[in-house]
N, C-alpha and C. Protein backbone atom coordinates (compact mmCIF):
# COMPACT_ATOMS: atom_id res chain seq x y z
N UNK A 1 -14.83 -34.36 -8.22
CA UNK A 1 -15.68 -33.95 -7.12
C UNK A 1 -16.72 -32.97 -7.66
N UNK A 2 -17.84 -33.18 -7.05
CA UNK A 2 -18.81 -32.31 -8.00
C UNK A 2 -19.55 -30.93 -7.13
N UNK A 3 -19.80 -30.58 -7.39
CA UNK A 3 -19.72 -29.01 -6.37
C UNK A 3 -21.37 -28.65 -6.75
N UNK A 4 -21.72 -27.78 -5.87
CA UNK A 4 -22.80 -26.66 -6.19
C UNK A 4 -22.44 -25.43 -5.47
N UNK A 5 -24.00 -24.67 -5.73
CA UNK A 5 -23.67 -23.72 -4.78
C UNK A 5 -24.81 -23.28 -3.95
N UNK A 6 -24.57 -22.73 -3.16
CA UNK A 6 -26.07 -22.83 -1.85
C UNK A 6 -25.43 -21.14 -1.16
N UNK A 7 -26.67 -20.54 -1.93
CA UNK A 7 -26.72 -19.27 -1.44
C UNK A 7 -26.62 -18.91 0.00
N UNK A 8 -26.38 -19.55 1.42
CA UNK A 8 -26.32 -19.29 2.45
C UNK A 8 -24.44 -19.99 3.03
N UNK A 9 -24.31 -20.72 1.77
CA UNK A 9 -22.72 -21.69 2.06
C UNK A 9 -22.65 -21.27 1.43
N UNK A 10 -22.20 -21.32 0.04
CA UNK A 10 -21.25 -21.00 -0.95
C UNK A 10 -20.93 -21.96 -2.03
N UNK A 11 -19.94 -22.31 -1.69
CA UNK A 11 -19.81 -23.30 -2.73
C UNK A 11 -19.48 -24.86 -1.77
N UNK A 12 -20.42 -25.81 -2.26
CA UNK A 12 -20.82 -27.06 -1.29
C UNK A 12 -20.46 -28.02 -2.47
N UNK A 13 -19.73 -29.13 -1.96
CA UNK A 13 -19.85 -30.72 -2.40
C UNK A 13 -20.81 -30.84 -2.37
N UNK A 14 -21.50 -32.54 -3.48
CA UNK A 14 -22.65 -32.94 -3.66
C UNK A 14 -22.80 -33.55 -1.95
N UNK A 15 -21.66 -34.34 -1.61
CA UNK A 15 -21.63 -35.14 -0.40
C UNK A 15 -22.58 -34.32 0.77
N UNK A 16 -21.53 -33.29 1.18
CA UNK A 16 -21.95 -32.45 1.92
C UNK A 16 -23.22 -31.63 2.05
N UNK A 17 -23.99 -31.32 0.49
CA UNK A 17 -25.13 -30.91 0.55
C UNK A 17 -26.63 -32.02 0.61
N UNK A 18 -25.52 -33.04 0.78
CA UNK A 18 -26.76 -34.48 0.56
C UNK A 18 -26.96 -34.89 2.33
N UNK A 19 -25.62 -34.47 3.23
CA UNK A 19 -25.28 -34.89 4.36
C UNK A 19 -26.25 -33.61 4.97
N UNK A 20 -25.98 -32.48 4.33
CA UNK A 20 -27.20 -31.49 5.08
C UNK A 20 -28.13 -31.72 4.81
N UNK A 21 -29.05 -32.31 3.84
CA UNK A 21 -30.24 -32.33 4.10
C UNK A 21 -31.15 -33.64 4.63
N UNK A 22 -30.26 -34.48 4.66
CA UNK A 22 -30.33 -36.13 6.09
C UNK A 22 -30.17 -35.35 7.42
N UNK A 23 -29.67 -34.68 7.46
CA UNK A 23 -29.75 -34.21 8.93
C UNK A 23 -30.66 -32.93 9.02
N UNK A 24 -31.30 -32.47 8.15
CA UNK A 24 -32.51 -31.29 8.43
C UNK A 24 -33.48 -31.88 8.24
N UNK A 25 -33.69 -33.12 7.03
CA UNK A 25 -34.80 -33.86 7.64
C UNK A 25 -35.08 -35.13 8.92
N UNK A 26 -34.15 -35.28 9.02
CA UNK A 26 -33.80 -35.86 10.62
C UNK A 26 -34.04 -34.92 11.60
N UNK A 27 -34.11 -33.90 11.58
CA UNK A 27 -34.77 -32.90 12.55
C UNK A 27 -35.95 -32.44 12.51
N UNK A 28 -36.43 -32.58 11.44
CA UNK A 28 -38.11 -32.38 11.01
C UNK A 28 -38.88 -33.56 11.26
N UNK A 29 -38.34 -34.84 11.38
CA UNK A 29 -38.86 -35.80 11.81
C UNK A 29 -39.09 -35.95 13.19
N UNK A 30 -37.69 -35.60 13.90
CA UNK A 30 -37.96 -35.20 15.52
C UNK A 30 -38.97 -34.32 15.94
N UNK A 31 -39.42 -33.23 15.34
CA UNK A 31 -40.17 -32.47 15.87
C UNK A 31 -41.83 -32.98 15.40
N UNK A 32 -41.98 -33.81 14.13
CA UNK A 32 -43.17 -34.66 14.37
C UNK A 32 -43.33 -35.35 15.30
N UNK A 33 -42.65 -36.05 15.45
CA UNK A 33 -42.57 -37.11 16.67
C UNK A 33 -42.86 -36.22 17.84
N UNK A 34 -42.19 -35.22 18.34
CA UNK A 34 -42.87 -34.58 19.55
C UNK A 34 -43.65 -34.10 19.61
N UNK A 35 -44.43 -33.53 18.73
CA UNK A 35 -45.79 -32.95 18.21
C UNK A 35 -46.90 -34.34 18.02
N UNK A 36 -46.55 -35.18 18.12
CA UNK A 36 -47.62 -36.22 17.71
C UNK A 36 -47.67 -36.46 19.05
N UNK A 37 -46.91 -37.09 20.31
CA UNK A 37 -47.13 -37.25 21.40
C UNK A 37 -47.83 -36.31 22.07
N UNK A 38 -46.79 -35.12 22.21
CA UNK A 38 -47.82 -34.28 22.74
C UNK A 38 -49.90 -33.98 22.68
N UNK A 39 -49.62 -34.33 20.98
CA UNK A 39 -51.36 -34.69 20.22
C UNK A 39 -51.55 -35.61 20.93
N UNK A 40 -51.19 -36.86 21.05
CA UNK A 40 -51.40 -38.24 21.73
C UNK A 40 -52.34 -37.99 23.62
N UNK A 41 -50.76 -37.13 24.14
CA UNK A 41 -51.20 -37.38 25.36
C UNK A 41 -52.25 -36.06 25.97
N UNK A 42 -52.93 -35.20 24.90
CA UNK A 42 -53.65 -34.22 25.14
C UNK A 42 -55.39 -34.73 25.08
N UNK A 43 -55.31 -36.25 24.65
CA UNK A 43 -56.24 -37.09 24.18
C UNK A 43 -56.95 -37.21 26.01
């Protein structure tokens, strides 16, 4: 199992630090998406 470490966790699996950052950019994508509509419907 291969480990790192992430100054706010500690000590993180590769899994787990690969699974956090699919889901923080899955949230940065959401907030384009609502930011583009909003651009859209200000048209």
């Amino acid at each position: 199992m291969r480990t790192g470490f992430h100054p706010e966790r500690g000590v993180v699996t590769l899994r787990v630090q690969l699974e956090t950052l699919a889901g923080h950019d899955l949230n940065h994508l959401g907030q384009i998406r609502r930011l583009a509509v909003q651009h859209t419907a200000r048209r």
